[in-house]
Protein backbone atom coordinates (compact mmCIF):
# COMPACT_ATOMS: atom_id res chain seq x y z
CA UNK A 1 9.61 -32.45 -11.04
CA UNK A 2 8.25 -31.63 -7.94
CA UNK A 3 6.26 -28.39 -7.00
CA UNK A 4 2.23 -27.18 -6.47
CA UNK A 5 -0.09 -27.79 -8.95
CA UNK A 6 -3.69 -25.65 -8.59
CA UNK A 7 -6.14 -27.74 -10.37
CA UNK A 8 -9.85 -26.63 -11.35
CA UNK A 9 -9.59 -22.78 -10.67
CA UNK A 10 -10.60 -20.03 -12.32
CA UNK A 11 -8.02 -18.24 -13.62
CA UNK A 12 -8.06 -14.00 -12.62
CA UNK A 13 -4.50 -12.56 -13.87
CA UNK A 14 -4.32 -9.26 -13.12
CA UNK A 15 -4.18 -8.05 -16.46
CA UNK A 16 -7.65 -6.99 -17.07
CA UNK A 17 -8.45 -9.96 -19.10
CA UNK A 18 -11.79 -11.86 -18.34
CA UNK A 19 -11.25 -14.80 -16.32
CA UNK A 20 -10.73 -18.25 -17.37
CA UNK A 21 -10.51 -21.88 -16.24
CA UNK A 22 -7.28 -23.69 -15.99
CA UNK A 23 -4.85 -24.71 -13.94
CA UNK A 24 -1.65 -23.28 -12.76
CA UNK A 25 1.85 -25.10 -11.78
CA UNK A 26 4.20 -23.43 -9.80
CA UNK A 27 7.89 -24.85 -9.18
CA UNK A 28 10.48 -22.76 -7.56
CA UNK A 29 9.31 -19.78 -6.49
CA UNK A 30 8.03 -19.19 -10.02
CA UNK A 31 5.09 -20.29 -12.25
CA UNK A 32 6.23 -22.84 -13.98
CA UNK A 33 3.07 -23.30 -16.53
CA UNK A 34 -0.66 -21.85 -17.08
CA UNK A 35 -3.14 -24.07 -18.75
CA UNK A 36 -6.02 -22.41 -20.41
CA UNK A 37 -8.02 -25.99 -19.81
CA UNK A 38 -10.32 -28.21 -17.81
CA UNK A 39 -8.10 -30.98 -18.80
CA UNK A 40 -5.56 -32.32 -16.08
CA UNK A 41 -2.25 -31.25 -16.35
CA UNK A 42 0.10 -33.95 -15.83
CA UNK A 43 3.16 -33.06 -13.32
CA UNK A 44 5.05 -36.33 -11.92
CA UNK A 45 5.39 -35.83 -7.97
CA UNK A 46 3.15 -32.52 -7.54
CA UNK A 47 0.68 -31.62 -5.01
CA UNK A 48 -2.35 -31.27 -5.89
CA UNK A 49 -5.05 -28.85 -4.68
CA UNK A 50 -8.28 -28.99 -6.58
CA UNK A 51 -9.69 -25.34 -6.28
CA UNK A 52 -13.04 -26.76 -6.75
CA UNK A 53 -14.00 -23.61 -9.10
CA UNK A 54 -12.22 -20.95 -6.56
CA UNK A 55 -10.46 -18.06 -8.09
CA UNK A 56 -6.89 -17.81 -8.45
CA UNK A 57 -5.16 -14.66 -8.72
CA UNK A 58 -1.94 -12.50 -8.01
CA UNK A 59 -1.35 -11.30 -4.30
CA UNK A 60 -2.57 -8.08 -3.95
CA UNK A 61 0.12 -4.63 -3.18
CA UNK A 62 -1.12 -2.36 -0.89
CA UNK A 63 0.71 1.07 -1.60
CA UNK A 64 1.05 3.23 1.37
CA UNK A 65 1.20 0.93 3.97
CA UNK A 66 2.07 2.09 7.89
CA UNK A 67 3.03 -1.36 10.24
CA UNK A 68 3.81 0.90 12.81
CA UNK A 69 0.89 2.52 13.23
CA UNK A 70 -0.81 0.89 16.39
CA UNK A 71 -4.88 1.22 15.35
CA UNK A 72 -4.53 4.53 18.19
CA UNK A 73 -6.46 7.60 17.07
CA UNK A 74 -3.79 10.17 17.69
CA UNK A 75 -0.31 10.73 16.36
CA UNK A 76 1.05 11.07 19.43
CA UNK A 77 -0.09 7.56 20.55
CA UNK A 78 1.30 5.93 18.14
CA UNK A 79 4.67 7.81 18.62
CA UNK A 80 5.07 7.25 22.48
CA UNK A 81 4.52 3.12 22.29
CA UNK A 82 7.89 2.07 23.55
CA UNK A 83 10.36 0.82 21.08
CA UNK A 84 10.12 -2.77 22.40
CA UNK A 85 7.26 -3.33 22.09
CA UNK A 86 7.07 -1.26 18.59
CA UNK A 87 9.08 -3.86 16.67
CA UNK A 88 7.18 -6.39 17.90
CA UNK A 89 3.78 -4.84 16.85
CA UNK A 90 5.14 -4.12 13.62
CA UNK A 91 6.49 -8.01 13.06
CA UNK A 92 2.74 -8.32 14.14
CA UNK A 93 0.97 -6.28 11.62
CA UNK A 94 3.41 -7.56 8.75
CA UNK A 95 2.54 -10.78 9.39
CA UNK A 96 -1.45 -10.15 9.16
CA UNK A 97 -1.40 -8.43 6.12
CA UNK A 98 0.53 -11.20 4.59
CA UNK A 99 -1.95 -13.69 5.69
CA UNK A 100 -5.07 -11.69 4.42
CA UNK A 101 -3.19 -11.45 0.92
CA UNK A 102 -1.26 -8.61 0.98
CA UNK A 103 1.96 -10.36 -0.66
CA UNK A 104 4.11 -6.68 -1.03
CA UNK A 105 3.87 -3.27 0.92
CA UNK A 106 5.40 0.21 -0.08
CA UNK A 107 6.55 1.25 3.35
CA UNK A 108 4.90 4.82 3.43
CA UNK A 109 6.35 5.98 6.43
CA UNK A 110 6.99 4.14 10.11
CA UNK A 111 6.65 5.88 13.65
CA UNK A 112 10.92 5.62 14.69
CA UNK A 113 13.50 5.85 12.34
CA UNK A 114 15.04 2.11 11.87
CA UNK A 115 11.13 0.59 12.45
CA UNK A 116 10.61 0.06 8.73
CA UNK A 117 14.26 -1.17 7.53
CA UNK A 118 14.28 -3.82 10.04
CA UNK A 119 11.23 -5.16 9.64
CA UNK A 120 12.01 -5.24 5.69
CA UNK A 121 15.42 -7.12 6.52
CA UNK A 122 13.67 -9.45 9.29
CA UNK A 123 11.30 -10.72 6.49
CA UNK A 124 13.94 -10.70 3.77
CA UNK A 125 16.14 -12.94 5.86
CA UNK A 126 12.99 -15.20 6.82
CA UNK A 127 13.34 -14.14 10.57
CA UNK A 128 9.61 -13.14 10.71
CA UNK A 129 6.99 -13.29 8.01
CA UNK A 130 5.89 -10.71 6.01
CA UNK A 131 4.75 -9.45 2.50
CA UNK A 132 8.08 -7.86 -0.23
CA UNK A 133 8.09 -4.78 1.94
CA UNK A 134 9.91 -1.32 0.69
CA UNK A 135 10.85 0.42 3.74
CA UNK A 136 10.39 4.13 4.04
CA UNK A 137 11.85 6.94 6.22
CA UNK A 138 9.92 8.77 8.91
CA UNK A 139 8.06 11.73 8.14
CA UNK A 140 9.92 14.28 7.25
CA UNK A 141 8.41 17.85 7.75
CA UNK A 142 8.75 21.70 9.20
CA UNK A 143 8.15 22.76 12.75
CA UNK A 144 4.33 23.28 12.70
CA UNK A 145 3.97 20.83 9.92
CA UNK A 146 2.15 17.46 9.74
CA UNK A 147 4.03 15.30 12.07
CA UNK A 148 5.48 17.94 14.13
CA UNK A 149 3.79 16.62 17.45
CA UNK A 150 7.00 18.18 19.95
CA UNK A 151 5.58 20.51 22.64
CA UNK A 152 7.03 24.55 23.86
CA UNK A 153 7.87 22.79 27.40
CA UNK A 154 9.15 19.17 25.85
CA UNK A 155 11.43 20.59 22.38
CA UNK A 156 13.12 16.70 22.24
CA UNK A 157 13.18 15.44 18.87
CA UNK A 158 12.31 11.89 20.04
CA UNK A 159 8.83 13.31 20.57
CA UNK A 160 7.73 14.37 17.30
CA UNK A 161 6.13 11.99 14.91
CA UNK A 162 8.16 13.13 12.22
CA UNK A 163 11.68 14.45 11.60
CA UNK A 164 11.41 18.55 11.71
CA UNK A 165 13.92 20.38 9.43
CA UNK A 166 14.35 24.27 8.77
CA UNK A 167 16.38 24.00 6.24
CA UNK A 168 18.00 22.55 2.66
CA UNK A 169 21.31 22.05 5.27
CA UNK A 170 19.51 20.17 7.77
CA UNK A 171 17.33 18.41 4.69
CA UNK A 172 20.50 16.72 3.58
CA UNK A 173 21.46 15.90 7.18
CA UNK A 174 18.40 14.13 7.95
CA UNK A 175 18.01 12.40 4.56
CA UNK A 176 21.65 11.46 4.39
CA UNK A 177 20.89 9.33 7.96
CA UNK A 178 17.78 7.91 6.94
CA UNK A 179 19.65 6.71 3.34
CA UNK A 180 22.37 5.37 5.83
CA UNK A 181 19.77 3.28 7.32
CA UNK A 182 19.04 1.52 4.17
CA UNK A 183 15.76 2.84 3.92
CA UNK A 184 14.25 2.34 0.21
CA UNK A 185 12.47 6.04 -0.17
CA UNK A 186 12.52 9.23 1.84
CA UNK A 187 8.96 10.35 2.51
CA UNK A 188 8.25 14.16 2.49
CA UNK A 189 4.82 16.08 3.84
CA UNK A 190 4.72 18.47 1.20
CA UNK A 191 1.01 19.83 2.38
CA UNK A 192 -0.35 19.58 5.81
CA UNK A 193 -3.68 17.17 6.50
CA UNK A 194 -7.29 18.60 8.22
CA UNK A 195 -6.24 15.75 11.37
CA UNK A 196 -3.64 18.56 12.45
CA UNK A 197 -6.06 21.66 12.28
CA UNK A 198 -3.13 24.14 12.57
CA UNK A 199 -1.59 22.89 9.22
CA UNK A 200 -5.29 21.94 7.34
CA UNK A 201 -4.45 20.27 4.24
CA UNK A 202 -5.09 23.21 1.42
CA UNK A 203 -1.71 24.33 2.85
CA UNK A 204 1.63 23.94 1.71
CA UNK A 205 4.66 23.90 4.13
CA UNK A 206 7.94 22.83 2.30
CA UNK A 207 10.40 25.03 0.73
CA UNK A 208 11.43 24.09 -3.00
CA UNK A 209 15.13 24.13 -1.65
CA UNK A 210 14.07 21.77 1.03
CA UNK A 211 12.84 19.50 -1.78
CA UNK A 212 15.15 20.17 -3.96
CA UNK A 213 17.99 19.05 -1.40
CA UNK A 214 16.11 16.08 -0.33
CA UNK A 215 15.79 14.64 -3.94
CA UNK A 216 19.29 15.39 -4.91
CA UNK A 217 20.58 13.01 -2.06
CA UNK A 218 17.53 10.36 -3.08
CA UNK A 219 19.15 10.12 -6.36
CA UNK A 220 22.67 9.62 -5.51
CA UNK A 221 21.82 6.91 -3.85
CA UNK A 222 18.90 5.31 -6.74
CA UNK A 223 16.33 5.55 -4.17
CA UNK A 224 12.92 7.34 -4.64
CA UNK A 225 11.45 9.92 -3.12
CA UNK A 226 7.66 9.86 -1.94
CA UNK A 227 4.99 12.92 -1.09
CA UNK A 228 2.03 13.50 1.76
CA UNK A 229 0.70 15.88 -0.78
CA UNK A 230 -3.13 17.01 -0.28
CA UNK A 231 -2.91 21.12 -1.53
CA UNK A 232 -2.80 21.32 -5.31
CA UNK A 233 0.48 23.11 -5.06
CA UNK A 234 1.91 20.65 -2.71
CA UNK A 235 1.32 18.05 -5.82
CA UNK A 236 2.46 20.30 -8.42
CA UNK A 237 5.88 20.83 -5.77
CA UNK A 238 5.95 16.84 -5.92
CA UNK A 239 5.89 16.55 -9.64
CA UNK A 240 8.32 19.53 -10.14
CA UNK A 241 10.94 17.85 -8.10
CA UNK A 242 10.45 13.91 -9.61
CA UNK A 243 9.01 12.49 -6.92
CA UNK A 244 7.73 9.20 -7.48
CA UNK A 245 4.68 8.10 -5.27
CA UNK A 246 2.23 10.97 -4.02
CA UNK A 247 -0.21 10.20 -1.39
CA UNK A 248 -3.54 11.77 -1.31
CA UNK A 249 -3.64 14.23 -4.31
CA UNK A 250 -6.92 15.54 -3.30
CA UNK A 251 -7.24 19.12 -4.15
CA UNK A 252 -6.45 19.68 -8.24
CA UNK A 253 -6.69 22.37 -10.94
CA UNK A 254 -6.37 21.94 -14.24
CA UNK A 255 -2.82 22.62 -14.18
CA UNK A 256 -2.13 19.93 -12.06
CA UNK A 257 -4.41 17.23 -14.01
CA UNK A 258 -2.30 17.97 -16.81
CA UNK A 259 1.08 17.88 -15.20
CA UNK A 260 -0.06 14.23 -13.58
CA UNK A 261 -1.58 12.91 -16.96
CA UNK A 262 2.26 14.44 -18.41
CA UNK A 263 4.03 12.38 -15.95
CA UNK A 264 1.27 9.07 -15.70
CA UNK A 265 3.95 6.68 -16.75
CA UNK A 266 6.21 7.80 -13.94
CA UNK A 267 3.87 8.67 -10.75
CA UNK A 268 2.21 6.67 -8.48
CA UNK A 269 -1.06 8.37 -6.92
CA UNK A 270 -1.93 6.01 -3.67
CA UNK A 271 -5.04 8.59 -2.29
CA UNK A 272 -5.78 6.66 1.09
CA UNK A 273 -10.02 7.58 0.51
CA UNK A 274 -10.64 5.17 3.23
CA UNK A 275 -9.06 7.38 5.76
CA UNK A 276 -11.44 10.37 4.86
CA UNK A 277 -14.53 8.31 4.70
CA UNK A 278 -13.83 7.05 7.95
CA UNK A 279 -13.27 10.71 9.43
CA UNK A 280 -16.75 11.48 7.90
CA UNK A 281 -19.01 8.23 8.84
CA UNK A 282 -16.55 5.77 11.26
CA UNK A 283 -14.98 8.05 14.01
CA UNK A 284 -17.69 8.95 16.34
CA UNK A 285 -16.60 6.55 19.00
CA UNK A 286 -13.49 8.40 19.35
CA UNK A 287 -14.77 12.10 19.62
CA UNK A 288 -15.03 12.64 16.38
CA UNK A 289 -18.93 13.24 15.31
CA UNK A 290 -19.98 14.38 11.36
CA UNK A 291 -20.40 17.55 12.37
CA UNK A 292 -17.16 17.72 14.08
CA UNK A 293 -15.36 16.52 11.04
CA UNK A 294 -16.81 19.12 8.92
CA UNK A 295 -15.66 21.23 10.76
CA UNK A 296 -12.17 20.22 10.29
CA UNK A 297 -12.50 20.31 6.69
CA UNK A 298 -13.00 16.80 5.68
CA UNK A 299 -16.36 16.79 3.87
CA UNK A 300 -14.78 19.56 1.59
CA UNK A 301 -11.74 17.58 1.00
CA UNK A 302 -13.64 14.53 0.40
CA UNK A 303 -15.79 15.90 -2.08
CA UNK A 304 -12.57 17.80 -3.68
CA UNK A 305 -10.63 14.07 -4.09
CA UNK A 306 -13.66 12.24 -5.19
CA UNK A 307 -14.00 15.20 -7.98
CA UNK A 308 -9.92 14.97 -8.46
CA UNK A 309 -9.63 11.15 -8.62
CA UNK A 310 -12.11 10.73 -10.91
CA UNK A 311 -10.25 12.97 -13.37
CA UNK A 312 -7.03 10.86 -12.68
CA UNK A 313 -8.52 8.09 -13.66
CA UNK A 314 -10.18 9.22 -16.53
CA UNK A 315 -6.62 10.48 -17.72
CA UNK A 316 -4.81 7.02 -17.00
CA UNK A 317 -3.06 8.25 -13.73
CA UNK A 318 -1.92 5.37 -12.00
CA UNK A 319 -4.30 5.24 -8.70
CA UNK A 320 -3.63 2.45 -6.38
CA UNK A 321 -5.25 1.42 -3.10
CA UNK A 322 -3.89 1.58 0.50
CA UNK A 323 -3.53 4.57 2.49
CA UNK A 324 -3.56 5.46 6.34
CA UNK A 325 -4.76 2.21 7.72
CA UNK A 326 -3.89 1.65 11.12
CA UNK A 327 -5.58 4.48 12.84
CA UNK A 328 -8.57 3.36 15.34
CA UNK A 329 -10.86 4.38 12.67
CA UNK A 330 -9.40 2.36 9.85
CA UNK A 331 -7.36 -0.14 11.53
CA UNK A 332 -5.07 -2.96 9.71
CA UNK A 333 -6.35 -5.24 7.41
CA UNK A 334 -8.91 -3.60 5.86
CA UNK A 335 -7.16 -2.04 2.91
CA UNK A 336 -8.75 -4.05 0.32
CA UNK A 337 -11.89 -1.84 1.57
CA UNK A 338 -9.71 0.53 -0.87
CA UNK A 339 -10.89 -1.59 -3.91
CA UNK A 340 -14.47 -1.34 -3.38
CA UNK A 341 -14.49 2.42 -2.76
CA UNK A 342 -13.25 2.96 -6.43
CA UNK A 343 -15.86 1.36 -8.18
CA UNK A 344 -18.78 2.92 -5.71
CA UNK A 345 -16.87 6.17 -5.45
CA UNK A 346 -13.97 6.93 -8.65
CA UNK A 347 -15.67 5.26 -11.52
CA UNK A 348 -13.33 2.23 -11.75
CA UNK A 349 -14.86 -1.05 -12.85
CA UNK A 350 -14.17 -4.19 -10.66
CA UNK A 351 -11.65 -5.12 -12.79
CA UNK A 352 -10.27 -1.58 -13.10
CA UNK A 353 -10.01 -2.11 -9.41
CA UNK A 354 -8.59 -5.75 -9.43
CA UNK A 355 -5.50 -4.40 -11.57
CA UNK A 356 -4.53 -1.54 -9.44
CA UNK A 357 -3.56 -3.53 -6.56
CA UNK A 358 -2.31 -6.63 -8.83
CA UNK A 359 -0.65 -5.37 -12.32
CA UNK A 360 0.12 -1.61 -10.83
CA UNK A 361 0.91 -3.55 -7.46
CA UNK A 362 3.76 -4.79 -9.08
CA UNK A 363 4.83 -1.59 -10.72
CA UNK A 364 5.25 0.37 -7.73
CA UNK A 365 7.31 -2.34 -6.30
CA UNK A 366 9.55 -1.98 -8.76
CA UNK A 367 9.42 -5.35 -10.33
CA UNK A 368 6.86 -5.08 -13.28
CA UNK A 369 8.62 -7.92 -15.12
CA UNK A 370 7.50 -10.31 -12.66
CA UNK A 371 5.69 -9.35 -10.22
CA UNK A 372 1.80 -8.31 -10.14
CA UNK A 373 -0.04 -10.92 -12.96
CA UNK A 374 -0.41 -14.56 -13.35
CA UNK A 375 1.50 -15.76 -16.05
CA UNK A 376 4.40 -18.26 -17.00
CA UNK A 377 7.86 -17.41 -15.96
CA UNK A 378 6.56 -14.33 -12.95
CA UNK A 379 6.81 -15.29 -9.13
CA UNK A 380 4.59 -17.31 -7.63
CA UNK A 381 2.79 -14.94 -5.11
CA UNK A 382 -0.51 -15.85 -5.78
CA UNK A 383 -4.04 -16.05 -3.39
CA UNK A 384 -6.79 -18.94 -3.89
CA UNK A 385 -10.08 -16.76 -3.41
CA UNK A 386 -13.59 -18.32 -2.42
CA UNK A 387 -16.13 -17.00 -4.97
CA UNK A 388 -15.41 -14.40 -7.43
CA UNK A 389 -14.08 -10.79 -6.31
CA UNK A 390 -15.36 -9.33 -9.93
CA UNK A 391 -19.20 -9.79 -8.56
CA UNK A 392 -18.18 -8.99 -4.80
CA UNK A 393 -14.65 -7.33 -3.84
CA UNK A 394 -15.96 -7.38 -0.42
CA UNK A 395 -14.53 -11.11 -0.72
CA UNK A 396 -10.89 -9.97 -0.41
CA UNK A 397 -11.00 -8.44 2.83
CA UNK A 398 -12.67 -11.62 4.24
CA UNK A 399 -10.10 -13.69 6.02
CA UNK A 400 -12.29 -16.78 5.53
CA UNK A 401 -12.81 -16.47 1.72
CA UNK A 402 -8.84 -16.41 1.14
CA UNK A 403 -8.75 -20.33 1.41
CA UNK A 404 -4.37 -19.79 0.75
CA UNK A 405 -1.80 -17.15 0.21
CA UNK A 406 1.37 -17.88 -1.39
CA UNK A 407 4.63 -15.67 -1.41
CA UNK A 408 7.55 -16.58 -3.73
CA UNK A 409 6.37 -20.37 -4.16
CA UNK A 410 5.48 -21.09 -0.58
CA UNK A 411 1.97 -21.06 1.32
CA UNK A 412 1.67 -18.44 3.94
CA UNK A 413 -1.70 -19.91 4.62
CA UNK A 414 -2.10 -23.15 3.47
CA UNK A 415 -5.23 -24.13 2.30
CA UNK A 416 -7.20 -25.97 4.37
CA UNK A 417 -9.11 -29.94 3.29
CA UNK A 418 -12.42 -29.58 2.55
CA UNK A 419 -15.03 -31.28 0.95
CA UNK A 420 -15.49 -29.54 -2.03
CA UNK A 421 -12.01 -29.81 -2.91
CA UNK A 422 -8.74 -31.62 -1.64
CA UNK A 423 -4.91 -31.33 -1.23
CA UNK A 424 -3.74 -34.55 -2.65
CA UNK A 425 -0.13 -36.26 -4.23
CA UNK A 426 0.07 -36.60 -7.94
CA UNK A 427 1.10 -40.24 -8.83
């Protein structure tokens, strides 16, 4: 039978276990067979790629993922880019993440209502290329809120960055047409965020009704219902009402510790660090000095999520990487920068760090059956890494050390012949 046959790799599944070397056949868009040997595996009408020693592994999830933010430093920027041209930077961005080995997104939010849901169906129907994307709503939020960007003088809804309600009436309304749109999750801002100083993050701007409303409609429909949730209370709001996937979780008492650690086999916790560290250390060039980002709060939130996070982990909480890249200070594909801040940062071991974005990866998706490790019988979305990520995660946000990326049995970049390993036919 024909198919793709990775010779002399080394073996990283996704599980935790310690890597091995083998080989791996793939047929279909599945994997076929795993060999847990040096010895050749013999495959009639195969190609061949010796990995000459490289590491093999499952494509990697990112969790809160935003294609349709354009790498501006303001809200508003990103909002105003004409809708045109939005899709096509969106069919952009999908595409690069793909190719630096992102092989699924959770949509965590998109800049116009539809953005998300037909990107999703342009890459389901192989019009463009693209990771397994779930496509989320826009914000959703309160005048004043996070993502409330409309002005006294210009009141048009088309120029907020989220979708303002004032009510559990107009809740259902707007959820209702965003479920209409196929979207796969409704995304709430529970708390504000210090980048909006009039709605800092410690506070908490939904009404339970609100949420209450919102998640009766999600479930109707068997779709799930995400959180930007920073306060402690907006969290504890989150959990209260069964939604799935909370972003940021950075203030915590004990009370909420216990109610995540309660629901850990349930929630999602994608924090988006990379967005705060940035804030702190990265966003001088764009006004935005230390000093001036104390000032907005951020070196007391960071402290507060390192402080949280760690006690997530330490509980089993589910923390996954991804979070708020596309800004100018964290622009697009450098999520797997996420990876490397747990270990220095949340106490994760490489591995640790390696399984959140490959065996949790596929959890979040949805598919935990077969999707997210390397093993017989899962699909084939796999990434052929140069050197080993355990001893240096910096590696997987290299574009040149991901020598190939497969999605569902088929290269989205096909490694290239070189001399310390080749792409040959099996006789």
């Amino acid at each position: 039978m024909s198919g793709v046959l990775f010779t002399n790799v080394r073996i990283l599944d996704g599980t935790g276990q310690l890597p091995y070397s083998g080989s791996v056949l793939v047929q279909g868009n599945r994997i076929a067979a795993v060999g847990r040997s040096t010895a050749p595996m013999p495959v009639a009408g195969a190609t061949v790629i010796d990995g000459g020693g490289a590491t093999l592994m499952p494509g990697m999830c990112e969790a809160h993922t935003h294609f349709s933010w354009n790498d501006a430093a303001t809200l508003s920027a990103i909002q105003t880019m004409p809708l045109e041209e939005h899709v096509l930077w969106c069919a952009k961005v999908a595409r690069r993440y793909l190719e630096v080995g992102f092989t699924s997104c959770v949509g965590a939010a998109c800049a116009k209502p539809r953005l998300d849901v037909v990107i999703r169906n342009g890459i389901n129907s192989g019009q463009i290329p693209g990771p397994r994307y779930l496509a989320a709503s826009q914000e959703i939020t309160v005048p004043g809120g996070l993502g409330d960007e409309t002005l006294p003088h210009l009141p048009f809804p088309e120029f907020s960055f989220g979708v303002n309600v004032n009510c559990a009436d107009e809740m259902r309304k707007v959820v209702r047409m965003f479920l209409k749109y196929g979207v796969d999750s409704i995304k709430l801002n529970l708390s504000g965020d210090n980048f909006t100083p009039d709605s800092p993050a410690e506070t908490t701007w939904m009404s339970d009704a609100e949420v209450a409303a919102a998640m009766d409609e999600v479930r109707v429909r068997g779709k799930r219902g995400t959180a930007h949730a920073r306060s402690a209370a907006s969290v504890k709001q989150a959990l209260r009402h069964g939604i799935d996937v909370i972003y940021h979780a950075s203030f915590t008492d004990e009370e909420t510790l216990d109610m995540l650690e309660a629901a850990k086999d349930r929630v999602f916790v994608a924090p988006g660090i990379a967005i705060l560290y940035a804030m702190l250390n990265e966003a001088e060039a764009w006004g935005i000095t230390r000093a001036k980002a104390t000032a907005m709060g951020y070196q007391i939130e960071w402290d507060a999520a390192l402080e949280s996070l760690r006690a997530m982990h330490k509980r089993g909480v589910r923390i996954l990487p991804g979070g708020d890249y596309g800004f100018a200070f964290t622009p697009h594909c450098q999520n797997a920068r996420d990876l490397e801040f747990f270990v220095k940062y949340l106490g994760f071991t490489p591995m640790e760090a390696i399984r959140s974005a490959t065996l949790y990866g596929g959890q979040i998706m949805m598919r935990p059956n077969e999707l997210g490790t390397l093993r017989e019988g899962w699909l084939a979305d796999l990434l052929l890494i140069d050197g080993d990520p355990l001893a240096n995660l910096s590696i997987l946000r290299d574009p040149k050390r991901i020598l190939a990326v497969m999605k569902d049995g088929r290269f989205a970049k096909v490694p290239e012949i070189e001399s310390s390993w080749a792409w040959d036919r099996a006789a």
